[in-house]
C-alpha atoms as a PDB file:
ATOM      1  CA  UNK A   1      96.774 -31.722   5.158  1.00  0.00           C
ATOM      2  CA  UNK A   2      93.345 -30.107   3.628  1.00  0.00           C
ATOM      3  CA  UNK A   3      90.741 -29.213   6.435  1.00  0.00           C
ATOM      4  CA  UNK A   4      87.282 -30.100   6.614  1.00  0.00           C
ATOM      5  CA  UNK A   5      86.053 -27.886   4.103  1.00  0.00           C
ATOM      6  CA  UNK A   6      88.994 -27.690   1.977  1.00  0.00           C
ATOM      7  CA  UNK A   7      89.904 -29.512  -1.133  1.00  0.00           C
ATOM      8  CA  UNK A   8      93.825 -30.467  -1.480  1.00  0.00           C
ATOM      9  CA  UNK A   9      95.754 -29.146  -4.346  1.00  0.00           C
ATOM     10  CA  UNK A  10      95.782 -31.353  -7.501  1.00  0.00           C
ATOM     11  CA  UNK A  11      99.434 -32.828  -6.679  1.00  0.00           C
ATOM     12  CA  UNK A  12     102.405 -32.629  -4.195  1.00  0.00           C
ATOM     13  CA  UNK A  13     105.168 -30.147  -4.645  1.00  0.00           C
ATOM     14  CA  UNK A  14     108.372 -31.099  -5.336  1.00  0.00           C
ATOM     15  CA  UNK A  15     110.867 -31.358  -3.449  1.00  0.00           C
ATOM     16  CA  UNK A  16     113.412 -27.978  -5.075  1.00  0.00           C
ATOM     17  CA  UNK A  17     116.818 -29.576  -6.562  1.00  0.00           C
ATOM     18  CA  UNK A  18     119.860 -27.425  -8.452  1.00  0.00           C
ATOM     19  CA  UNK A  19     117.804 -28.666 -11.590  1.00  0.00           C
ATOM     20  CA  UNK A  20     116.778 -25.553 -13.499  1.00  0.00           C
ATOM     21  CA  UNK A  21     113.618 -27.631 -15.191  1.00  0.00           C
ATOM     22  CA  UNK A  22     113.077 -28.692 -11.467  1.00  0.00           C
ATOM     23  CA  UNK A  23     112.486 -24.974 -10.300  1.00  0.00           C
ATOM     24  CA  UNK A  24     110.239 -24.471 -13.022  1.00  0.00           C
ATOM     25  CA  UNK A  25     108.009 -27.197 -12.068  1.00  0.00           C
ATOM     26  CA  UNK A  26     108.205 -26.148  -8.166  1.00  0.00           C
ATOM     27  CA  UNK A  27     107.069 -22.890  -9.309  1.00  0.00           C
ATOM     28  CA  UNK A  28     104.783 -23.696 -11.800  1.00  0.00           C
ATOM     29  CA  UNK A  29     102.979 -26.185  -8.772  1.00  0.00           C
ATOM     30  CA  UNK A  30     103.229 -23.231  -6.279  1.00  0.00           C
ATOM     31  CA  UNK A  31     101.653 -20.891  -8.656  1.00  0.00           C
ATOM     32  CA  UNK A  32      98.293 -23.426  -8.941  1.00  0.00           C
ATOM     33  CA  UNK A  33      98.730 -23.842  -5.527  1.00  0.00           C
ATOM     34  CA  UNK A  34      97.783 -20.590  -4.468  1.00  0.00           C
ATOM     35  CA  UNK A  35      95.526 -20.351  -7.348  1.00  0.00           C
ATOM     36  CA  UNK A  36      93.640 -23.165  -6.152  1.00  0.00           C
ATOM     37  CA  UNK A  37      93.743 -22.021  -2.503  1.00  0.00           C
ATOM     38  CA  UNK A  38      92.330 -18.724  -3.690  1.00  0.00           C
ATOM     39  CA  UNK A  39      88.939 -20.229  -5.341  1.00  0.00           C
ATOM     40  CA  UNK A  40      88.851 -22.827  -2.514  1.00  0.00           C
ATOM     41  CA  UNK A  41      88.139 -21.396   1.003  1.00  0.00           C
ATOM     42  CA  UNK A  42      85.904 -23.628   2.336  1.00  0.00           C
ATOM     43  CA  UNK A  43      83.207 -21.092   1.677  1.00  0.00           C
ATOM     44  CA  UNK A  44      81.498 -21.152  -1.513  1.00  0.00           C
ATOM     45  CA  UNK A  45      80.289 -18.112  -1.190  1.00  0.00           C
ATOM     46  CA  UNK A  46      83.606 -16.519  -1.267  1.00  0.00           C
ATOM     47  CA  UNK A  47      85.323 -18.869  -3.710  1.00  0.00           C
ATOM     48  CA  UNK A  48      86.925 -17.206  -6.569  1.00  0.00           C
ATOM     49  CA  UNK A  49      86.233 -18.858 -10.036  1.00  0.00           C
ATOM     50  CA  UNK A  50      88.340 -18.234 -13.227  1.00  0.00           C
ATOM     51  CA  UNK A  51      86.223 -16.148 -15.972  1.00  0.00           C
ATOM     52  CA  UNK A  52      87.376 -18.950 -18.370  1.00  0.00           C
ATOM     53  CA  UNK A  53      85.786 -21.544 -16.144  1.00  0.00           C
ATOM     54  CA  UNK A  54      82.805 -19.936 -16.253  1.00  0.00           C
ATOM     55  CA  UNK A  55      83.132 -19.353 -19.862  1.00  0.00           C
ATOM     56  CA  UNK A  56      83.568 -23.213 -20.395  1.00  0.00           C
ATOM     57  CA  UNK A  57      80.609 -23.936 -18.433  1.00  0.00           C
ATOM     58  CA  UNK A  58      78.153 -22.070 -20.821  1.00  0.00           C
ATOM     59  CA  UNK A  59      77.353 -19.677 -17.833  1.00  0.00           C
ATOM     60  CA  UNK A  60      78.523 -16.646 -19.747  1.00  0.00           C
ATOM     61  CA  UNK A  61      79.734 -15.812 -23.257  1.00  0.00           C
ATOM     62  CA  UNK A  62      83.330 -13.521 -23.395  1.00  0.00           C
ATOM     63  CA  UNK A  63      83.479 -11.610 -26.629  1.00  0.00           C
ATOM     64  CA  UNK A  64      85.102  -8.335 -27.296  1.00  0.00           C
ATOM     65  CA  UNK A  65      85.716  -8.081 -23.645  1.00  0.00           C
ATOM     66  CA  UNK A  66      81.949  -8.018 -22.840  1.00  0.00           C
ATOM     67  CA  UNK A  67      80.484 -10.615 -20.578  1.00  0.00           C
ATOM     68  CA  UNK A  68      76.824 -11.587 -21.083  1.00  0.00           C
ATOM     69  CA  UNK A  69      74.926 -14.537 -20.021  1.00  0.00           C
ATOM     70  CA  UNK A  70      75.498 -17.787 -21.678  1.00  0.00           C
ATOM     71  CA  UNK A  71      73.453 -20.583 -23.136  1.00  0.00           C
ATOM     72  CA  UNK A  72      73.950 -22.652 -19.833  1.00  0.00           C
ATOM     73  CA  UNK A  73      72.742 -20.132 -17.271  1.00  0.00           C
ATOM     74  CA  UNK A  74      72.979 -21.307 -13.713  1.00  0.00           C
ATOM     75  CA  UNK A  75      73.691 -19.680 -10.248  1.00  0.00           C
ATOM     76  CA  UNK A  76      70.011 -20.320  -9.486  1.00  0.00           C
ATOM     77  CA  UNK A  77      68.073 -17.333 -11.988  1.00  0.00           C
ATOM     78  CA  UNK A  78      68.149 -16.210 -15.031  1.00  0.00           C
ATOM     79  CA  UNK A  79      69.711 -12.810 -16.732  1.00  0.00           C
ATOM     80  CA  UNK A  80      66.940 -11.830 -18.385  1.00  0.00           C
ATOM     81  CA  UNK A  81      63.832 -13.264 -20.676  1.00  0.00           C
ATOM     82  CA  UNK A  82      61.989 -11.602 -23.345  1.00  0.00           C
ATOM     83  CA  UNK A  83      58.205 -12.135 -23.434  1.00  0.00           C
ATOM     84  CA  UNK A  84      55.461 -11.516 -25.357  1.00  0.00           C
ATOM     85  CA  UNK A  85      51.522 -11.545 -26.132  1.00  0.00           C
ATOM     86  CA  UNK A  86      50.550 -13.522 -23.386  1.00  0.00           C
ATOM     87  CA  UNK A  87      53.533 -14.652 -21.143  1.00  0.00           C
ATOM     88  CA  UNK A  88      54.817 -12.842 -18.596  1.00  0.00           C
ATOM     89  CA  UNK A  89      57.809 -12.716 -16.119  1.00  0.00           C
ATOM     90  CA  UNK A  90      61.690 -13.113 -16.039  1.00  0.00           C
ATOM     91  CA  UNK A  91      61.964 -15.979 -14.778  1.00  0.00           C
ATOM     92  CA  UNK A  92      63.456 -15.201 -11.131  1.00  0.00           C
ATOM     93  CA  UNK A  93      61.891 -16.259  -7.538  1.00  0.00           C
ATOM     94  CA  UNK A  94      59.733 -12.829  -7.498  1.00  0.00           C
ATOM     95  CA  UNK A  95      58.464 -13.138 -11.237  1.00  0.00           C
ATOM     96  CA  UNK A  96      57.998 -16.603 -12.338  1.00  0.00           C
ATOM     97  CA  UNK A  97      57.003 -16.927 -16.366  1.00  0.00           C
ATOM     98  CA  UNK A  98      53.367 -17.078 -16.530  1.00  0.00           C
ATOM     99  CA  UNK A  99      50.751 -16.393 -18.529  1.00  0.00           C
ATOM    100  CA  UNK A 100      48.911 -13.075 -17.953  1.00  0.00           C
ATOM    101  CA  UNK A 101      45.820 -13.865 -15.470  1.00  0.00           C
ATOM    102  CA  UNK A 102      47.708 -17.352 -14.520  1.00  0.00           C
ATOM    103  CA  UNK A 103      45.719 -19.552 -11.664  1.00  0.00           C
ATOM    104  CA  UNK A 104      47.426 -21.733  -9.319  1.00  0.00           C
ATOM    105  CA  UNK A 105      43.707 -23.635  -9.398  1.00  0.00           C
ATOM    106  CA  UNK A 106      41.350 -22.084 -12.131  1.00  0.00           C
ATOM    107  CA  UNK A 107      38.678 -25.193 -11.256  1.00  0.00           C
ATOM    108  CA  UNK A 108      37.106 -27.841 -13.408  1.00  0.00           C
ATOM    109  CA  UNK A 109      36.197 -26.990 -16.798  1.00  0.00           C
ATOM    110  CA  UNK A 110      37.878 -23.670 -17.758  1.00  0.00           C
ATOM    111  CA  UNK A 111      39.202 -22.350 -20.899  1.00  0.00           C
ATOM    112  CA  UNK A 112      42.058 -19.609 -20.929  1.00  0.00           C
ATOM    113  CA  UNK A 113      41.489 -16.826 -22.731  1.00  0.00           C
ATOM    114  CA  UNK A 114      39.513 -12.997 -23.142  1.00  0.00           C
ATOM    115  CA  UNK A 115      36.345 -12.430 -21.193  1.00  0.00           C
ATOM    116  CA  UNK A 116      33.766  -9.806 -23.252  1.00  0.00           C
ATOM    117  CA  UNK A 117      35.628  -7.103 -21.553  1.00  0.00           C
ATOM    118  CA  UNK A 118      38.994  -8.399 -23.630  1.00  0.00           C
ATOM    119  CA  UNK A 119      40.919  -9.463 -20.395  1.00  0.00           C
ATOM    120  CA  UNK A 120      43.123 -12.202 -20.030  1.00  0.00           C
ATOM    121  CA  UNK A 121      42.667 -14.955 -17.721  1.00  0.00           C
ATOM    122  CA  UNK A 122      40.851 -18.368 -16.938  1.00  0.00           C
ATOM    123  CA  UNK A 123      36.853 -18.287 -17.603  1.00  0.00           C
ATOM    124  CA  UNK A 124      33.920 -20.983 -17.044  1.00  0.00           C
ATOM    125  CA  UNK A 125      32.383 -22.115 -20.300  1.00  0.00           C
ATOM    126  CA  UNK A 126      29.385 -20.642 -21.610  1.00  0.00           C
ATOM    127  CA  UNK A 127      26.337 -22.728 -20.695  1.00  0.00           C
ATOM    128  CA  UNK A 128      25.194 -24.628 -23.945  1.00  0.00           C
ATOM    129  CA  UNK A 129      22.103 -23.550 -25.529  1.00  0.00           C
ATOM    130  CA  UNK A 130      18.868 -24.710 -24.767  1.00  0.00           C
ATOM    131  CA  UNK A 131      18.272 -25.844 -28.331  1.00  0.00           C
ATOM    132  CA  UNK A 132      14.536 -27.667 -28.630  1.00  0.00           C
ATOM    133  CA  UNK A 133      14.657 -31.644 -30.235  1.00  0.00           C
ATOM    134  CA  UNK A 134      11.949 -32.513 -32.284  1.00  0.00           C
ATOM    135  CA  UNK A 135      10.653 -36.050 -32.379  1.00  0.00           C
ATOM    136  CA  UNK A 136       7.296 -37.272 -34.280  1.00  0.00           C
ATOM    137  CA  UNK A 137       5.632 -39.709 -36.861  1.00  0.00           C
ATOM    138  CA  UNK A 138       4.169 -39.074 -40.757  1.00  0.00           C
ATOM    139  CA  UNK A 139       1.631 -40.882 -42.577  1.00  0.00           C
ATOM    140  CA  UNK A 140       0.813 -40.554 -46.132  1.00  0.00           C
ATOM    141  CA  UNK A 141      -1.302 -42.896 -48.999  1.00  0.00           C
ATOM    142  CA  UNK A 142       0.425 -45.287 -51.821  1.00  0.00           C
ATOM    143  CA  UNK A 143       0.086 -43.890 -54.193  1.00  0.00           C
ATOM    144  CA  UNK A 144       2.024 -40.645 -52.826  1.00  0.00           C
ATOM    145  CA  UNK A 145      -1.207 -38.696 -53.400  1.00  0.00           C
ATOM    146  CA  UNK A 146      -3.637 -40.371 -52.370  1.00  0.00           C
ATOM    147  CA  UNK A 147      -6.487 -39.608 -49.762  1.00  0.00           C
ATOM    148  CA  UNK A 148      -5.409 -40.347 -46.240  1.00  0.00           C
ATOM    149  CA  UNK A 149      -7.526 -43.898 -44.993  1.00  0.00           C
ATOM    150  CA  UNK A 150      -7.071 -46.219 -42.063  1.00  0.00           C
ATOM    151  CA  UNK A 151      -5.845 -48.484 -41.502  1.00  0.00           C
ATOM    152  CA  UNK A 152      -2.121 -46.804 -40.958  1.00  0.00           C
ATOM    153  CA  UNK A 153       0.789 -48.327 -39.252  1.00  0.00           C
ATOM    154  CA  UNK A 154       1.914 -46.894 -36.241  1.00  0.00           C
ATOM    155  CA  UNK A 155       5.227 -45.192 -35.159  1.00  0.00           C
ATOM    156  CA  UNK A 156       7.824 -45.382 -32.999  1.00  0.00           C
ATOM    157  CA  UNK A 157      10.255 -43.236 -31.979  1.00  0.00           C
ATOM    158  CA  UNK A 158      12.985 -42.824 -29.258  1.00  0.00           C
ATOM    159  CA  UNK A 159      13.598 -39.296 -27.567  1.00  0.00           C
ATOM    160  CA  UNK A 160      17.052 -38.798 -27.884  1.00  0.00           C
ATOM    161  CA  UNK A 161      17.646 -36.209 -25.146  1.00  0.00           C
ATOM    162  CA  UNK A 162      15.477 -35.276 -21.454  1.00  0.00           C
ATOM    163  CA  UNK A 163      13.372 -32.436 -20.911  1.00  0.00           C
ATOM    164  CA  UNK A 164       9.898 -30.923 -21.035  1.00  0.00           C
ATOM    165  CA  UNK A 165       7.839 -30.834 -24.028  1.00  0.00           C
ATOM    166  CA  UNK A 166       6.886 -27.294 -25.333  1.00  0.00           C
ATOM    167  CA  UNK A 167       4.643 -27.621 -27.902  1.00  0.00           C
ATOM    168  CA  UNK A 168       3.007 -30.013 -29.998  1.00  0.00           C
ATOM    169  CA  UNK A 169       1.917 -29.736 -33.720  1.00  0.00           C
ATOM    170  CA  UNK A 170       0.184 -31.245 -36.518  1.00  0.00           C
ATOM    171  CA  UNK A 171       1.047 -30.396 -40.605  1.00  0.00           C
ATOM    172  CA  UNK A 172      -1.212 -31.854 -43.238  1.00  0.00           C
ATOM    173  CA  UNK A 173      -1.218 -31.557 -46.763  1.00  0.00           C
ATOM    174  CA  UNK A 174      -4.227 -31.726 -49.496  1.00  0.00           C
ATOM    175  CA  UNK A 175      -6.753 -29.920 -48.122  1.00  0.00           C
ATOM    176  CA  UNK A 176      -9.633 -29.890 -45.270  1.00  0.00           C
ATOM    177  CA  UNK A 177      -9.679 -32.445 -43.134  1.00  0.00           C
ATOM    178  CA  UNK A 178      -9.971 -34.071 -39.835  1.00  0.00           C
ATOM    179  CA  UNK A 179      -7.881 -36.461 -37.776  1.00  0.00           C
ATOM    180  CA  UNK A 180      -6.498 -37.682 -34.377  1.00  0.00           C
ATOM    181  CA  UNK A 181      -4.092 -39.299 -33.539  1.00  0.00           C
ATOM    182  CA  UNK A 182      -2.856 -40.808 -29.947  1.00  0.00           C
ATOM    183  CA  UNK A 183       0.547 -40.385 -28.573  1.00  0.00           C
ATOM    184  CA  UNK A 184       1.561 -42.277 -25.907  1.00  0.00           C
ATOM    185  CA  UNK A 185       5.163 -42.571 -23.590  1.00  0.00           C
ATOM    186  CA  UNK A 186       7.210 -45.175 -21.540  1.00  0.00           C
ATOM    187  CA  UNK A 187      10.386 -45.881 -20.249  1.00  0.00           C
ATOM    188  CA  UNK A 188      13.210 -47.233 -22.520  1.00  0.00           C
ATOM    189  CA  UNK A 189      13.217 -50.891 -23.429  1.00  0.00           C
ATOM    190  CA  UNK A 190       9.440 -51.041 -23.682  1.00  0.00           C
ATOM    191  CA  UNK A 191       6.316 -50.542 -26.099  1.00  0.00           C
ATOM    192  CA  UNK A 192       3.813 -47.562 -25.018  1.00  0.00           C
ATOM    193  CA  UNK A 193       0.034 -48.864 -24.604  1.00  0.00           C
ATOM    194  CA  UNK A 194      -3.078 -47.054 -24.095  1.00  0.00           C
ATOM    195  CA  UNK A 195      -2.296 -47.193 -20.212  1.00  0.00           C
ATOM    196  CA  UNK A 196       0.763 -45.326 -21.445  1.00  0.00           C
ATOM    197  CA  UNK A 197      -1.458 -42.129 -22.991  1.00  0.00           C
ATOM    198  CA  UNK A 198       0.652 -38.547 -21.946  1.00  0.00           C
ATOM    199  CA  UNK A 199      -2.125 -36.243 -23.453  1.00  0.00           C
ATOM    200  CA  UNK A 200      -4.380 -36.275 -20.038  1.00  0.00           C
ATOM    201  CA  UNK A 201      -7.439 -37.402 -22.835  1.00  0.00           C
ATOM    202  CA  UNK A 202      -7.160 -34.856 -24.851  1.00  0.00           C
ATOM    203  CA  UNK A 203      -4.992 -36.211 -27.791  1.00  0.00           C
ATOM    204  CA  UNK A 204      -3.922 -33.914 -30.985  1.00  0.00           C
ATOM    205  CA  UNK A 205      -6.867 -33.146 -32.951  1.00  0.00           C
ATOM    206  CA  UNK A 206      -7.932 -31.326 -36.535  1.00  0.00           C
ATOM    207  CA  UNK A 207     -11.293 -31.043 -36.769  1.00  0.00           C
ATOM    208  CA  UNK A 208     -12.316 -30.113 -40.249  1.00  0.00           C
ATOM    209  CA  UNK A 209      -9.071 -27.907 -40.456  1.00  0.00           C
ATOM    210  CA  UNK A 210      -5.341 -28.547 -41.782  1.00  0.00           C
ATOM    211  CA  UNK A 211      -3.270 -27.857 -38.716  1.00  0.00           C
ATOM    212  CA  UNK A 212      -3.184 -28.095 -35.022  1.00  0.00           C
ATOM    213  CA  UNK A 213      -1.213 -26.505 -32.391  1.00  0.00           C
ATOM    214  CA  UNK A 214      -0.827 -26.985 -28.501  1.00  0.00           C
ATOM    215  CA  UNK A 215       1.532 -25.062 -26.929  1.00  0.00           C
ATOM    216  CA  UNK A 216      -0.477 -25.052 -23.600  1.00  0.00           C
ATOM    217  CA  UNK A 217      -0.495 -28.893 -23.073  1.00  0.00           C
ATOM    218  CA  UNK A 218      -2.927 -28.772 -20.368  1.00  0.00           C
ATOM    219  CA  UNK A 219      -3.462 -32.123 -18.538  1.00  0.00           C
ATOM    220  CA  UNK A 220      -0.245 -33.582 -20.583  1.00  0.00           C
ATOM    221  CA  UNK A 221       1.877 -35.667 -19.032  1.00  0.00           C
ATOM    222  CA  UNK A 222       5.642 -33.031 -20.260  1.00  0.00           C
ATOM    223  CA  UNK A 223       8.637 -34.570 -18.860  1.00  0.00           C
ATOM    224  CA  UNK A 224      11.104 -36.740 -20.684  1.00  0.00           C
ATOM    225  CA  UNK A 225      13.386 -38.732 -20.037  1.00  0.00           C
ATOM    226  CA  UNK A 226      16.354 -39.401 -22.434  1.00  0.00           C
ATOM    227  CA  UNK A 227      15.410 -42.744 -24.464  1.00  0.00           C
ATOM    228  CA  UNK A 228      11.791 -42.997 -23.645  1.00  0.00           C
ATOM    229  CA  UNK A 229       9.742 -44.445 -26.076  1.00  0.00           C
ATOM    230  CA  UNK A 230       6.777 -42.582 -27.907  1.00  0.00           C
ATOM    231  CA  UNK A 231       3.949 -43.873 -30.138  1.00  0.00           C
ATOM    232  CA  UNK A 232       2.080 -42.654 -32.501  1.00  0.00           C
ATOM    233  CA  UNK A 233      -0.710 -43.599 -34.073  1.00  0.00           C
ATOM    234  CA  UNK A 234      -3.129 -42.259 -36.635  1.00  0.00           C
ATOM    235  CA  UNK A 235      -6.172 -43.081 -34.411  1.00  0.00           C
ATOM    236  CA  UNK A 236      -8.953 -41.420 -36.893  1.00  0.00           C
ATOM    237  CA  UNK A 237      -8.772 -39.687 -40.269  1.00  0.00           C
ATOM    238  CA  UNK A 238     -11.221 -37.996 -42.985  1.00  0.00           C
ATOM    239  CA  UNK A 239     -11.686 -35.139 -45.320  1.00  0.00           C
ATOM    240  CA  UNK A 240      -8.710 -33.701 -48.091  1.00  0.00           C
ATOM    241  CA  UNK A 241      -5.429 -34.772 -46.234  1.00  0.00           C
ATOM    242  CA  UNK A 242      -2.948 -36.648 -48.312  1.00  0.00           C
ATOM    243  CA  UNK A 243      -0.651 -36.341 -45.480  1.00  0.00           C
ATOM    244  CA  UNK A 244       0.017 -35.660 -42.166  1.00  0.00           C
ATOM    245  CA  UNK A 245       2.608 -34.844 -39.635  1.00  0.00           C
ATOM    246  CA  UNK A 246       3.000 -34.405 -36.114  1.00  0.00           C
ATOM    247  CA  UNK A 247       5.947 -32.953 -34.394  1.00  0.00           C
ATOM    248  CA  UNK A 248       6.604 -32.882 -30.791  1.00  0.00           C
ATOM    249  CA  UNK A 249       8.916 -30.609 -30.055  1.00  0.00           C
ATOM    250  CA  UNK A 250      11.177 -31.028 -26.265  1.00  0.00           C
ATOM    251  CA  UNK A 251      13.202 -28.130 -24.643  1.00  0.00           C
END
């Protein structure tokens, strides 16, 4: 009878008879009996397994009496692993395959890849430019051409980003001129009034010029909210201009 940690042999031996096919077969049964017995000692560890086993298994290849490892490597690692560019390791317990600069936890909204120094490894997105949006309102005559000449229709427009306004401008063309015009703010969903006006009194004026810049904004009301509503209107105009922009520009 097997013990605990013992596996029986595959069948019973024969009982031995004058029968020369019957000694054979006693033999032949003894033979994988002690074969068996020999790869099964309870132990793993100290089993001994047949080459062709192993060979049968994929766990090694058997060619021109060379071993090497197979397609189907097991035994808990692998033989070996060629890497390149940017993977490292061989695979085993110590040396894991990995890229080069790996992170268990790189954080939120990283990129892998080369710093400015060229090394390898997980790095936090550049911040995103600061670049200005312009919003603003034109007026010119029918015919295109034409003298400038109230009454004009007013303009609205929707900021499409937040932030503080930087500068505001005026661009005419035709000539000398004058002109003002208001510009007033709310919150999204509504229509700016006079109670509304973000230029502290002091709205964007040419006097007997053809451009206007304010990159001061003193007494302006500068923050922005993202969909706030501006109007502008072409409050007062005279002289050359056949037309006439303003541009608010918001950082």
């Amino acid at each position: 009878m097997a013990g605990p940690n013992q596996i029986p042999g595959p069948t019973a031996i024969r009982a031995p008879t004058l029968d020369l096919k019957n000694h054979q077969t006693i033999l032949t049964q003894l033979k994988e009996t002690t074969e068996t017995a020999s790869r099964q000692r309870g132990n793993p560890l100290q089993s001994y397994v047949k080459l062709g086993e192993l060979v049968d298994a994929g766990i090694v290849d058997y060619l021109g009496g060379t071993v090497s490892p197979g397609k189907n490597i097991g035994g808990g690692g692998i033989s070996s692993v060629t890497t390149a560019d940017s993977i490292q390791g061989d695979g085993s317990a110590g040396s894991p395959i990995e890229l080069v600069g790996d992170a268990a936890s790189p954080g939120n909204n990283k990129y892998f890849g080369t710093n400015g120094s060229g090394s390898k490894g997980y790095f936090s997105f550049p911040a995103a430019a600061n670049v200005p949006t312009e919003i603003g309102a034109q007026w010119t005559q029918v015919p295109f051409g034409s003298t400038l000449a109230l009454p004009t229709n007013p303009v609205l427009r929707v900021a499409p980003r937040g932030g503080t306004i930087l500068e505001v401008r005026i661009y005419t063309i035709g000539g000398v001129g004058s002109c003002v015009i208001d510009v007033w703010k709310t919150t999204t969903g509504n229509v700016p009034t006079s109670g509304n006006d973000i230029t502290g009194g002091s709205p964007p004026t040419i006097s007997s010029g053809t451009s206007y810049l304010n990159n001061t904004l003193s007494g302006w009301t500068t923050t922005v909210t993202a969909e706030d509503v501006f109007l502008f209107t072409l409050a007062s105009v005279s002289g050359a201009f056949t037309y006439a922009n303003i541009v608010v520009r918001i950082g």
